[in-house]
Structures are given as structure tokens and as C-alpha cells.
PDB file of N, CA and C in Angstrom:
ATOM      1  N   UNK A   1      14.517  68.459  61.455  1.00  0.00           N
ATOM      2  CA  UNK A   1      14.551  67.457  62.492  1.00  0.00           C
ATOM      3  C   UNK A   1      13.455  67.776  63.495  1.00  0.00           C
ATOM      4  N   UNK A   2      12.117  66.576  63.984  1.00  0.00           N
ATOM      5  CA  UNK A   2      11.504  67.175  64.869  1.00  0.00           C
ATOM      6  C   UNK A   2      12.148  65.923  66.213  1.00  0.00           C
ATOM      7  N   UNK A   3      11.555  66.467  67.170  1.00  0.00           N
ATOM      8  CA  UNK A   3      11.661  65.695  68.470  1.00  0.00           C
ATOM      9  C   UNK A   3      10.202  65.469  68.763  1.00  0.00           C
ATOM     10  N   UNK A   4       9.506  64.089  69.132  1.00  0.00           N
ATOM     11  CA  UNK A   4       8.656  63.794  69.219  1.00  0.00           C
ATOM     12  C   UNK A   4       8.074  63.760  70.772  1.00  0.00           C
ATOM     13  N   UNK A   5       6.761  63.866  71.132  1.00  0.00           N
ATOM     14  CA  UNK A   5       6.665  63.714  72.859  1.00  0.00           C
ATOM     15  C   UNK A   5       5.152  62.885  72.618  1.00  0.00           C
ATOM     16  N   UNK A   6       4.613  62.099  72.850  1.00  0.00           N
ATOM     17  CA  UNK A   6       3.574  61.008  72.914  1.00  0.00           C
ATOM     18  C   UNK A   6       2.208  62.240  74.122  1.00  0.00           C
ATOM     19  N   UNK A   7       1.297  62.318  73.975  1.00  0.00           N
ATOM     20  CA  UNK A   7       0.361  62.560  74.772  1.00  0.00           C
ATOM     21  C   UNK A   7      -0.703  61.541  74.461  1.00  0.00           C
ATOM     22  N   UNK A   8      -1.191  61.576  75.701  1.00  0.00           N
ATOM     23  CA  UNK A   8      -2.615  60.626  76.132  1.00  0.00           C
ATOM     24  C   UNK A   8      -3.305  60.717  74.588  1.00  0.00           C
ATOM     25  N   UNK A   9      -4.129  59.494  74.349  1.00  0.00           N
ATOM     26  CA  UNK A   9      -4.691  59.012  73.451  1.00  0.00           C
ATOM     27  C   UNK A   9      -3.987  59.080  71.682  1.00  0.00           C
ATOM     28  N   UNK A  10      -2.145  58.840  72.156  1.00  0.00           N
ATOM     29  CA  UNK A  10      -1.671  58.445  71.293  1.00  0.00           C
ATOM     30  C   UNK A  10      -1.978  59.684  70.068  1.00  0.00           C
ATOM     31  N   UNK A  11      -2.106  60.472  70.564  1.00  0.00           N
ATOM     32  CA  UNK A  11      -1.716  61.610  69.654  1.00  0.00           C
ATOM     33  C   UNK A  11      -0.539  62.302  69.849  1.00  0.00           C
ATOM     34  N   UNK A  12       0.203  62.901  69.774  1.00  0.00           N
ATOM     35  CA  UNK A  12       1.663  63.282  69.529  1.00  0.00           C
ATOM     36  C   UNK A  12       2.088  64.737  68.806  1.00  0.00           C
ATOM     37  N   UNK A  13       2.680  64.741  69.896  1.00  0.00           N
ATOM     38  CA  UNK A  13       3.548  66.831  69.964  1.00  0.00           C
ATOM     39  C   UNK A  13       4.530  66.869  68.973  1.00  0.00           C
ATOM     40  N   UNK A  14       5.189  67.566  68.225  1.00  0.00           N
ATOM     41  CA  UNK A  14       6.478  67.658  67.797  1.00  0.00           C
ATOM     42  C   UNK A  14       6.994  68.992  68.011  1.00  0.00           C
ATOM     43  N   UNK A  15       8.407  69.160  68.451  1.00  0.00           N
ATOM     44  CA  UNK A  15       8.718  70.164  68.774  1.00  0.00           C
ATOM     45  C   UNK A  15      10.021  70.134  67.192  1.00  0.00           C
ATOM     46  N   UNK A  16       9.844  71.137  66.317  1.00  0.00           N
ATOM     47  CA  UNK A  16      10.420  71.483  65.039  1.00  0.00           C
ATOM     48  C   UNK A  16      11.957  72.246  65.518  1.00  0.00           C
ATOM     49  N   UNK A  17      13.148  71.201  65.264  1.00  0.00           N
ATOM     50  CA  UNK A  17      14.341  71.386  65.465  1.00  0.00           C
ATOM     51  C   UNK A  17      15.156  72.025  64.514  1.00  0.00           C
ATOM     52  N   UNK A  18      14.407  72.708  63.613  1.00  0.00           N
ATOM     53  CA  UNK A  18      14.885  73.330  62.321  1.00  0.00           C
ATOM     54  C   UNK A  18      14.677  75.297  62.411  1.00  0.00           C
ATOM     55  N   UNK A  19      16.496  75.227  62.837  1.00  0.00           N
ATOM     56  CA  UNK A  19      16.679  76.755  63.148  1.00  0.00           C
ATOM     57  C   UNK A  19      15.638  77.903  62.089  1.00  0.00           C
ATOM     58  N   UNK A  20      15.450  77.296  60.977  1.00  0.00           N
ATOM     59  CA  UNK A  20      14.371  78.259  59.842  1.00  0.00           C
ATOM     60  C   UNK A  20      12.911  78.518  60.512  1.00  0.00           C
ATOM     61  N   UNK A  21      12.447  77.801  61.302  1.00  0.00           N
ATOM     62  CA  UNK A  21      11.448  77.489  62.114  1.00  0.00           C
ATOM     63  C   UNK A  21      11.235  78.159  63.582  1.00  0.00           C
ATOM     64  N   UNK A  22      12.683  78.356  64.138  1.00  0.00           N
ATOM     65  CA  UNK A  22      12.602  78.496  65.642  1.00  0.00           C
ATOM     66  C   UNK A  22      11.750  77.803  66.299  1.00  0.00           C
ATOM     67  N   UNK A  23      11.727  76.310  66.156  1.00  0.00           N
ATOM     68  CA  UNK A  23      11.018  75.847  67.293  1.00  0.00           C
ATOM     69  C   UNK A  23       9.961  75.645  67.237  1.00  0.00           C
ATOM     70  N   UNK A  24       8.779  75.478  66.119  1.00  0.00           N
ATOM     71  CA  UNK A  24       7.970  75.544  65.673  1.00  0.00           C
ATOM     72  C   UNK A  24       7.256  74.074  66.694  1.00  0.00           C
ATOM     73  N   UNK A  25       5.845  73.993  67.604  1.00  0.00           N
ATOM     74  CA  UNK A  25       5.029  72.767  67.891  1.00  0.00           C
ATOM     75  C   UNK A  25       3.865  72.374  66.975  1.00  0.00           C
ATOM     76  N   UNK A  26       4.262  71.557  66.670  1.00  0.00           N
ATOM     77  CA  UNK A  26       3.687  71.016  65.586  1.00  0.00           C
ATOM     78  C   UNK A  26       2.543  69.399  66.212  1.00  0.00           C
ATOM     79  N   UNK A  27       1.346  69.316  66.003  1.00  0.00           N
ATOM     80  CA  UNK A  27       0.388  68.076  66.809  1.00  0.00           C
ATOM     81  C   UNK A  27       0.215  66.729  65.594  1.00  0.00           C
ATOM     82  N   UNK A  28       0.414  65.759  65.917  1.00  0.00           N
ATOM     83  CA  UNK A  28      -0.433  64.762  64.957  1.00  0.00           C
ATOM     84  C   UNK A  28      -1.504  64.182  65.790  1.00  0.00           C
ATOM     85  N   UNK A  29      -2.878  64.461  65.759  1.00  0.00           N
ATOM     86  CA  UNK A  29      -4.001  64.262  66.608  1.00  0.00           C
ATOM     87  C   UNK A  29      -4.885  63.382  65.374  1.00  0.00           C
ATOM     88  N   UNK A  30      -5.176  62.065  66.244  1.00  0.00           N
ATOM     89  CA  UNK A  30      -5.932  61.064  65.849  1.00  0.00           C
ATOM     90  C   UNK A  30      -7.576  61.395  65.843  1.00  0.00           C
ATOM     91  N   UNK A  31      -8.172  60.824  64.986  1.00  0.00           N
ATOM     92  CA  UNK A  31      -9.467  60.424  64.548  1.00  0.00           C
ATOM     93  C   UNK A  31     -10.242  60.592  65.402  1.00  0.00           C
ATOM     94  N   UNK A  32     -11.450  60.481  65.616  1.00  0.00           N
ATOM     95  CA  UNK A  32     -12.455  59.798  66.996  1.00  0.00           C
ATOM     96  C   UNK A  32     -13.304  59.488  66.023  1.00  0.00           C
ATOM     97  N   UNK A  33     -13.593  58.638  66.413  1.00  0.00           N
ATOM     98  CA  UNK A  33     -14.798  58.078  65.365  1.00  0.00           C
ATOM     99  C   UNK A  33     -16.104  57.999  66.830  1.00  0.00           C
ATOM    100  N   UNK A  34     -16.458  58.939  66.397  1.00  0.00           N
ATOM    101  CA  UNK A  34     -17.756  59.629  67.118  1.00  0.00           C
ATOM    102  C   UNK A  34     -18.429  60.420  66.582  1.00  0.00           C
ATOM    103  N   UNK A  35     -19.868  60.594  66.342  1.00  0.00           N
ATOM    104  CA  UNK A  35     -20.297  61.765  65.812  1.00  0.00           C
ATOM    105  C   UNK A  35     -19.745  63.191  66.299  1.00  0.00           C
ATOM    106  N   UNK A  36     -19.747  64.493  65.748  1.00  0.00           N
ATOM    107  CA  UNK A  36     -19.497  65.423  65.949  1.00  0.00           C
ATOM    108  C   UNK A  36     -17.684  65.697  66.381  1.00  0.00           C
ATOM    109  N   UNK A  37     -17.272  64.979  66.570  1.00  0.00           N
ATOM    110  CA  UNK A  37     -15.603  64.537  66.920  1.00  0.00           C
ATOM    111  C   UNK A  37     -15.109  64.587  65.775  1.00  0.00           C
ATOM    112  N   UNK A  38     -13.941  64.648  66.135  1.00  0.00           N
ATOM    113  CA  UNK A  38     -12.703  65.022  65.070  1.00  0.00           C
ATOM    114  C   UNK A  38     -12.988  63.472  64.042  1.00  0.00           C
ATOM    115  N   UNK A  39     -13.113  64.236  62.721  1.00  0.00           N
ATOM    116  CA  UNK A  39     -13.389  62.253  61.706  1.00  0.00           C
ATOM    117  C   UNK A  39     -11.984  62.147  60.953  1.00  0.00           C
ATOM    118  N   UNK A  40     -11.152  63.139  60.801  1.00  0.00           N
ATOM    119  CA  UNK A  40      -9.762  62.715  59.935  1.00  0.00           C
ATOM    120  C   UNK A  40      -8.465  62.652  60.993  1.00  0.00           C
ATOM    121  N   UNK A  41      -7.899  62.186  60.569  1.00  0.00           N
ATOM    122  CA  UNK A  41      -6.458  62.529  61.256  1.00  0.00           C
ATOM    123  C   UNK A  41      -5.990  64.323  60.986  1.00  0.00           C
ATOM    124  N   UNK A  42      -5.271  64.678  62.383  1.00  0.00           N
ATOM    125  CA  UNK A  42      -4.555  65.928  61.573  1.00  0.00           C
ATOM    126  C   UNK A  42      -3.342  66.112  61.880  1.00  0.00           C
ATOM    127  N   UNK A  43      -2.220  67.107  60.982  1.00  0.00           N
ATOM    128  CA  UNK A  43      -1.186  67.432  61.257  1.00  0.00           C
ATOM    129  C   UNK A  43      -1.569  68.905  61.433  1.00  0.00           C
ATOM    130  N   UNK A  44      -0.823  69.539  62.365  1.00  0.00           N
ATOM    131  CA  UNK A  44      -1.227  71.271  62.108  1.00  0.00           C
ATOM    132  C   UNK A  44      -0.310  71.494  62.696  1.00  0.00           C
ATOM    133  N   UNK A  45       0.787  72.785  62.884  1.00  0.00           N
ATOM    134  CA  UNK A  45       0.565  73.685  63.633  1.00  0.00           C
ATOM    135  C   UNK A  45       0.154  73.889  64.943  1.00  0.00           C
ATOM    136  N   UNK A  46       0.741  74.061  66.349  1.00  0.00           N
ATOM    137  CA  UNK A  46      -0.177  74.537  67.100  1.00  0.00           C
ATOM    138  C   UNK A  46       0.689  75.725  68.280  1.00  0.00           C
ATOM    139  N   UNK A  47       1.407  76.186  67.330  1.00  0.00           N
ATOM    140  CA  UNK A  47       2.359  76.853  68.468  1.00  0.00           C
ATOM    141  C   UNK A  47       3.467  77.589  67.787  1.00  0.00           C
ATOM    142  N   UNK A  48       3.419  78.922  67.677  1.00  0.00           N
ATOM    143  CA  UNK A  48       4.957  79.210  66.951  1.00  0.00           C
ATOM    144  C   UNK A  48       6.347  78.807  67.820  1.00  0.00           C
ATOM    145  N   UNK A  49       5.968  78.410  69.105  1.00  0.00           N
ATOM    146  CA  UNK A  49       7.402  78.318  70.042  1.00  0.00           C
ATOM    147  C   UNK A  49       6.883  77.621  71.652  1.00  0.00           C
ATOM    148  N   UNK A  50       7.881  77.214  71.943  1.00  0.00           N
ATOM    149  CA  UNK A  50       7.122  76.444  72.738  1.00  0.00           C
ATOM    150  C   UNK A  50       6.768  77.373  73.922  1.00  0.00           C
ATOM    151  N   UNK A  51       7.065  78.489  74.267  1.00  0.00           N
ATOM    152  CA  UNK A  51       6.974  79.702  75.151  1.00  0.00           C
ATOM    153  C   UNK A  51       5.487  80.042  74.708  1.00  0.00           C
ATOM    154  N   UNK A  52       4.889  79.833  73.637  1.00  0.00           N
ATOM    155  CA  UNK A  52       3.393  80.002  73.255  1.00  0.00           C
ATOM    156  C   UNK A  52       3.098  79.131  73.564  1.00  0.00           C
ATOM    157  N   UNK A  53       3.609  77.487  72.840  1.00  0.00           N
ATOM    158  CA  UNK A  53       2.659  76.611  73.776  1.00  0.00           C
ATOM    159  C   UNK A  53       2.147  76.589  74.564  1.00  0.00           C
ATOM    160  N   UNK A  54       3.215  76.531  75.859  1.00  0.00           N
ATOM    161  CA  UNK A  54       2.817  76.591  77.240  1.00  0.00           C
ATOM    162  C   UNK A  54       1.632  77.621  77.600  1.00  0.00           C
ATOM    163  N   UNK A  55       1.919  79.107  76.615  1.00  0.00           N
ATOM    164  CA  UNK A  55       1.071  79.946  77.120  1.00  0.00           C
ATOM    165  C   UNK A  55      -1.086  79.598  76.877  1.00  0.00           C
ATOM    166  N   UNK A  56      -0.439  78.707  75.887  1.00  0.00           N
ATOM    167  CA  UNK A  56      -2.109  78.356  75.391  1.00  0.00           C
ATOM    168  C   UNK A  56      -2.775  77.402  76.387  1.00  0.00           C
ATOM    169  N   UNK A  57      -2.249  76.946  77.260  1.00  0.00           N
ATOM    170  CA  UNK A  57      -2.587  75.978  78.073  1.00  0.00           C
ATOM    171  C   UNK A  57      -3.782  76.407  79.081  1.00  0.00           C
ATOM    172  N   UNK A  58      -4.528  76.678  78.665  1.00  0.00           N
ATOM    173  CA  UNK A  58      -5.191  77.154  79.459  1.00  0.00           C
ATOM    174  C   UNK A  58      -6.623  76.278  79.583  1.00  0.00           C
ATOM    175  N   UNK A  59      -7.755  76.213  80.518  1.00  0.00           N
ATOM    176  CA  UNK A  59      -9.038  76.141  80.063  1.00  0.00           C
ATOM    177  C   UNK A  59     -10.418  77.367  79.674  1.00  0.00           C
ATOM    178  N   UNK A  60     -10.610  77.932  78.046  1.00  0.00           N
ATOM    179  CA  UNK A  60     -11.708  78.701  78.132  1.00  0.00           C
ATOM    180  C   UNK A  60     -12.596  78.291  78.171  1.00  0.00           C
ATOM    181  N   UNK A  61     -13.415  78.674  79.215  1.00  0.00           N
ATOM    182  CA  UNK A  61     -14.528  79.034  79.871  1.00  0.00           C
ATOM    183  C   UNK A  61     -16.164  78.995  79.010  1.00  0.00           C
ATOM    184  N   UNK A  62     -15.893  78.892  77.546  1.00  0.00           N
ATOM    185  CA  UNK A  62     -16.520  78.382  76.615  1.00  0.00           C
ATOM    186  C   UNK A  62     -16.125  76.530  76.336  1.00  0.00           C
ATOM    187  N   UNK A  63     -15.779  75.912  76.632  1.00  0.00           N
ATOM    188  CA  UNK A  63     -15.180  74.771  76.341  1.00  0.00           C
ATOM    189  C   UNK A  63     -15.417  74.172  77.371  1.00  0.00           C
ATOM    190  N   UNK A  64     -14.752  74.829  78.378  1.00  0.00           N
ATOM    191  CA  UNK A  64     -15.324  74.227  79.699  1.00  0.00           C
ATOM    192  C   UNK A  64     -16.823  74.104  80.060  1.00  0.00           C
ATOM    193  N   UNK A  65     -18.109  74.656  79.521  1.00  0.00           N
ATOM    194  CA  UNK A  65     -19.052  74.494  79.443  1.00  0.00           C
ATOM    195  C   UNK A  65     -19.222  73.669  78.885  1.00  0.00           C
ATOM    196  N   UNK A  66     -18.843  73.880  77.486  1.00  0.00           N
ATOM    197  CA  UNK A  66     -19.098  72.584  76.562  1.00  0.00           C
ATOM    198  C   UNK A  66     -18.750  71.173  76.694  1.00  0.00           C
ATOM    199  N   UNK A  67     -17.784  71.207  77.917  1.00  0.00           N
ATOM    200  CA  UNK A  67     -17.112  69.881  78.365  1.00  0.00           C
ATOM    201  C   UNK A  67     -18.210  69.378  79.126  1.00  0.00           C
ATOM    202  N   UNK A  68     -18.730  70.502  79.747  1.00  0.00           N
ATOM    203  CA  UNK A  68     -19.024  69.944  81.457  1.00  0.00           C
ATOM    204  C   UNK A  68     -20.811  69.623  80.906  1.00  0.00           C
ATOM    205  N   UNK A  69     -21.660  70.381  79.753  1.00  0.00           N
ATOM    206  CA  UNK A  69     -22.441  69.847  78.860  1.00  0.00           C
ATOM    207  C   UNK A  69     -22.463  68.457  78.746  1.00  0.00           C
ATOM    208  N   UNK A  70     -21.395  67.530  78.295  1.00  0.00           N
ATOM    209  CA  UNK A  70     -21.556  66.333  77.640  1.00  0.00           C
ATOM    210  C   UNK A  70     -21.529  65.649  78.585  1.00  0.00           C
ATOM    211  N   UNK A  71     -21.150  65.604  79.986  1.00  0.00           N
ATOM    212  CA  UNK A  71     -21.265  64.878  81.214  1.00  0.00           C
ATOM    213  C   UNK A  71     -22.343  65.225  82.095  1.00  0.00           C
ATOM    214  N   UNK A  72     -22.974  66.542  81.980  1.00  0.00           N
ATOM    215  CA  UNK A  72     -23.779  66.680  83.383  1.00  0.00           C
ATOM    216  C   UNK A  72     -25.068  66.125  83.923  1.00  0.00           C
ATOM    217  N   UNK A  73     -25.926  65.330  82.861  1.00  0.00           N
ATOM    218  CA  UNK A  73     -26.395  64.326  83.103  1.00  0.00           C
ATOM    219  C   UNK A  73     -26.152  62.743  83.491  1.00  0.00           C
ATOM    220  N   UNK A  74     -25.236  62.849  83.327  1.00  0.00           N
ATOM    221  CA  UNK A  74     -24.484  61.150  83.676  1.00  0.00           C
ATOM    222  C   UNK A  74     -24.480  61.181  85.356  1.00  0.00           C
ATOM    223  N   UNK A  75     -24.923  60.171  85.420  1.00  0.00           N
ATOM    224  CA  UNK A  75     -24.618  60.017  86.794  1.00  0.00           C
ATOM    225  C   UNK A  75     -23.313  60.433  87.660  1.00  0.00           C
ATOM    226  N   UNK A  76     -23.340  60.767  88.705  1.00  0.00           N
ATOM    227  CA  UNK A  76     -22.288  61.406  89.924  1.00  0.00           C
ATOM    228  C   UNK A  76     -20.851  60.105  89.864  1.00  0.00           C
ATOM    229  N   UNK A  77     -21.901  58.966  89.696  1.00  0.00           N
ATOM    230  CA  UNK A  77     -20.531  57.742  90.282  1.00  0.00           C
ATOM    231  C   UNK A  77     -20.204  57.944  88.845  1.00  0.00           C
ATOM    232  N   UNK A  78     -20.573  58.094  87.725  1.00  0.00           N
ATOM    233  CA  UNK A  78     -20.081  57.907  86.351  1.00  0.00           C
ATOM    234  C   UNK A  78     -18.396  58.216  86.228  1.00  0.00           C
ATOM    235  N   UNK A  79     -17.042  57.426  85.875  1.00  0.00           N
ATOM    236  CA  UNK A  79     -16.095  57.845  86.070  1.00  0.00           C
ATOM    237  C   UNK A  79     -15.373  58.941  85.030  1.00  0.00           C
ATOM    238  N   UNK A  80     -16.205  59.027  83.681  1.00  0.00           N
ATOM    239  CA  UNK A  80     -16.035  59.880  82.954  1.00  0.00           C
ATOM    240  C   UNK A  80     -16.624  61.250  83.214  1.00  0.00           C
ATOM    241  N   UNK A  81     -17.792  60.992  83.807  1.00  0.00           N
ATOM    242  CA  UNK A  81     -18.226  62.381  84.588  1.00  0.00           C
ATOM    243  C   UNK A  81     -17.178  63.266  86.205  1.00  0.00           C
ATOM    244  N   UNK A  82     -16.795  61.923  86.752  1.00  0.00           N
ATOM    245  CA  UNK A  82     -15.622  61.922  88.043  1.00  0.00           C
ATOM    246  C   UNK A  82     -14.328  62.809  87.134  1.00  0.00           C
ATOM    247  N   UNK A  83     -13.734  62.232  86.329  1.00  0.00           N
ATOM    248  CA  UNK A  83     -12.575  62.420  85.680  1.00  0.00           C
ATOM    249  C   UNK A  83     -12.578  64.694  85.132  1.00  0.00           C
ATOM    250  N   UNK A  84     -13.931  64.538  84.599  1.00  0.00           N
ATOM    251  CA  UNK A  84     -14.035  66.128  84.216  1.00  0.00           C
ATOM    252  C   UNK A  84     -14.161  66.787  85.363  1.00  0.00           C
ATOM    253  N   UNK A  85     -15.070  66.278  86.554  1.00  0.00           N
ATOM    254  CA  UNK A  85     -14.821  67.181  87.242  1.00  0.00           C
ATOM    255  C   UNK A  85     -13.702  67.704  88.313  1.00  0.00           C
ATOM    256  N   UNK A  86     -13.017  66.705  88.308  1.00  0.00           N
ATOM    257  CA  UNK A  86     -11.526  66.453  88.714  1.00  0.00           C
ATOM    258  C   UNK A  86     -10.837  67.617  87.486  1.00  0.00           C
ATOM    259  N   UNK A  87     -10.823  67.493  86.650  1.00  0.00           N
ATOM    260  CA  UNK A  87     -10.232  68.150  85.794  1.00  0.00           C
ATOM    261  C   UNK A  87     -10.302  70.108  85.648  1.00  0.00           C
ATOM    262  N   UNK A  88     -11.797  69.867  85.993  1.00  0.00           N
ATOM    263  CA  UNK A  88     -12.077  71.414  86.132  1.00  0.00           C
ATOM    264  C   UNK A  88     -12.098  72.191  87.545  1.00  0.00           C
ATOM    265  N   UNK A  89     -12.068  70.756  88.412  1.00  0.00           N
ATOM    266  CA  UNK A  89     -11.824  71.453  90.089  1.00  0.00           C
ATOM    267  C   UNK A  89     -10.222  71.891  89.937  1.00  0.00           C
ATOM    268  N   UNK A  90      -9.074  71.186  89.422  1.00  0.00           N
ATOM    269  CA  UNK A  90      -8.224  71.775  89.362  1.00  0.00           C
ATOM    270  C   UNK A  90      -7.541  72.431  88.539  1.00  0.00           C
ATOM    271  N   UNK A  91      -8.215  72.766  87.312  1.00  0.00           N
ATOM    272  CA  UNK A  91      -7.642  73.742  86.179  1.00  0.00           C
ATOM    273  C   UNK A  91      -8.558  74.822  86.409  1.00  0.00           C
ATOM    274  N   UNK A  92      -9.715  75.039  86.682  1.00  0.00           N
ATOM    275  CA  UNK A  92     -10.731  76.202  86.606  1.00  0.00           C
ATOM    276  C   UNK A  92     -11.712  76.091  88.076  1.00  0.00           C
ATOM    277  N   UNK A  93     -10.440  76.571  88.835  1.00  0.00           N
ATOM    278  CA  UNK A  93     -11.435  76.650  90.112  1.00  0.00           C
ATOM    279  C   UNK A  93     -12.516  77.636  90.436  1.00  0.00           C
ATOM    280  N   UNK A  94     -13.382  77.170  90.774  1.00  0.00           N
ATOM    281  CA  UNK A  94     -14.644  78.088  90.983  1.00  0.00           C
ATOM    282  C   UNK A  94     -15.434  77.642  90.186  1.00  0.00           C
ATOM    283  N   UNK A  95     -15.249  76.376  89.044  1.00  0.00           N
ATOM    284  CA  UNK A  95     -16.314  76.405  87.899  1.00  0.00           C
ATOM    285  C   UNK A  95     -17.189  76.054  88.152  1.00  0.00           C
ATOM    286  N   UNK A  96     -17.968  75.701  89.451  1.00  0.00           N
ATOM    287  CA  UNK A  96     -18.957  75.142  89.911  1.00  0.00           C
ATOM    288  C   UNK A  96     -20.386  76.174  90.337  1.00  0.00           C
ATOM    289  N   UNK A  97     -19.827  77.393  90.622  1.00  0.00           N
ATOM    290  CA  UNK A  97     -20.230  78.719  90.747  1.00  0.00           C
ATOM    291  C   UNK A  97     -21.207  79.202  89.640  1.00  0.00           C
ATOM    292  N   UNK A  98     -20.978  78.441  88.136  1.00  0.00           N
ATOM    293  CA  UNK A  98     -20.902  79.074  87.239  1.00  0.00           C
ATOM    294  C   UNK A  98     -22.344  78.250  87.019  1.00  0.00           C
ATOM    295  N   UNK A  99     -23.146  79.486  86.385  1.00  0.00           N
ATOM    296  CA  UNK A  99     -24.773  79.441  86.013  1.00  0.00           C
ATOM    297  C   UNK A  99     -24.584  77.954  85.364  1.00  0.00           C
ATOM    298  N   UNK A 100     -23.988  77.748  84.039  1.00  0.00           N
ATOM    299  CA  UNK A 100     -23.288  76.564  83.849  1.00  0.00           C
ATOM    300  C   UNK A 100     -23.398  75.603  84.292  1.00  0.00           C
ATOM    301  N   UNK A 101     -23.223  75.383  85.634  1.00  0.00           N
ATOM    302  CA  UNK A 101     -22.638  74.207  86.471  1.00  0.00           C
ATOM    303  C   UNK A 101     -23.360  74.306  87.196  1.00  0.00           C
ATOM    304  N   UNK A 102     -24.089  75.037  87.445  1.00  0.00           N
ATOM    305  CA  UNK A 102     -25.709  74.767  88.429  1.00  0.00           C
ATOM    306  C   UNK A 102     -26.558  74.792  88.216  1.00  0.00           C
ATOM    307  N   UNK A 103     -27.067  74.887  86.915  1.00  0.00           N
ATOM    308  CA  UNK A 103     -28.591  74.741  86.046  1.00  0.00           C
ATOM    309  C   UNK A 103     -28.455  73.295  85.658  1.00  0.00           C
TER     310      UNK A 103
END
């Protein structure tokens, strides 16, 4: 039995209700049809328990470059450029500091 939870862009958590499992989080993450972006659907794995989940939640500091890469030419008013940096002012404060984010 899983229990399902919906996240943004309609991709979807499952938390695995099957005591053989303990709890197993399990993702069904959609397509992007974009170059270099995810091109299949996937099911995986992403958590032996949800006490790991939570613990993975993090932003690394490799990614976060790579995020802040695909926006930092876009213009300031750009709202997809607004939205990341909103995102990294409050998950990874200080990232602005970073050679990164000022070259």
C-alpha cells in the first residue's frame, strides 16, 4: 500500500506502507522535454525512510551553482531568475558571497 503526496510540477512522492519496506519514499518524476533535462519518466527510490528523506533536503553547493548558472545572465526583473534567487536567499544563505555568484 503506498500513500501518495502531489509536489509542484505534478510529480509525486510515495510514502511505501508495506511493513517489509519500513516506509520506503518512493518519487514518480515527470519528463522535461528540454535539452539536457530529464527525457523519460521515472520511478525510483529516493529515501529508505522518511527520517532520511527529510534529512536529504538540503541545497549542495554544487547544484546550487549549477542552478544559479542557468539564470545569471537573464535579466534582474526576469521572474525565473527572481524565483532562484528567492530560493537560494532562503535555503543557502550567504550564496551570494560565493566566487559563483559574483563572477
Amino acid at each position: 500500500m503506498r500513500h501518495s503526496v502531489r509536489v509542484r510540477g505534478s510529480d509525486t512522492l510515495f510514502l511505501d506502507l508495506n511493513p517489509a519496506t519500513h516506509g520506503q519514499i518512493h518519487a514518480f518524476v515527470h519528463a522535461i522535454a528540454r535539452p539536457r533535462y530529464l527525457g523519460n519518466h521515472v520511478f525510483t527510490k529516493v529515501a529508505d525512510d522518511f527520517d532520511a528523506y527529510l534529512d536529504s533536503l538540503f541545497i549542495d553547493p554544487d547544484m546550487a551553482e549549477d542552478v544559479w548558472a542557468d539564470v545569471a545572465d537573464s535579466a534582474p526583473s526576469d521572474p525565473w531568475r527572481r524565483t532562484i534567487e528567492e530560493w537560494l536567499d532562503k535555503e543557502l544563505p550567504g550564496w551570494r558571497t560565493e566566487t559563483w555568484a559574483t563572477s
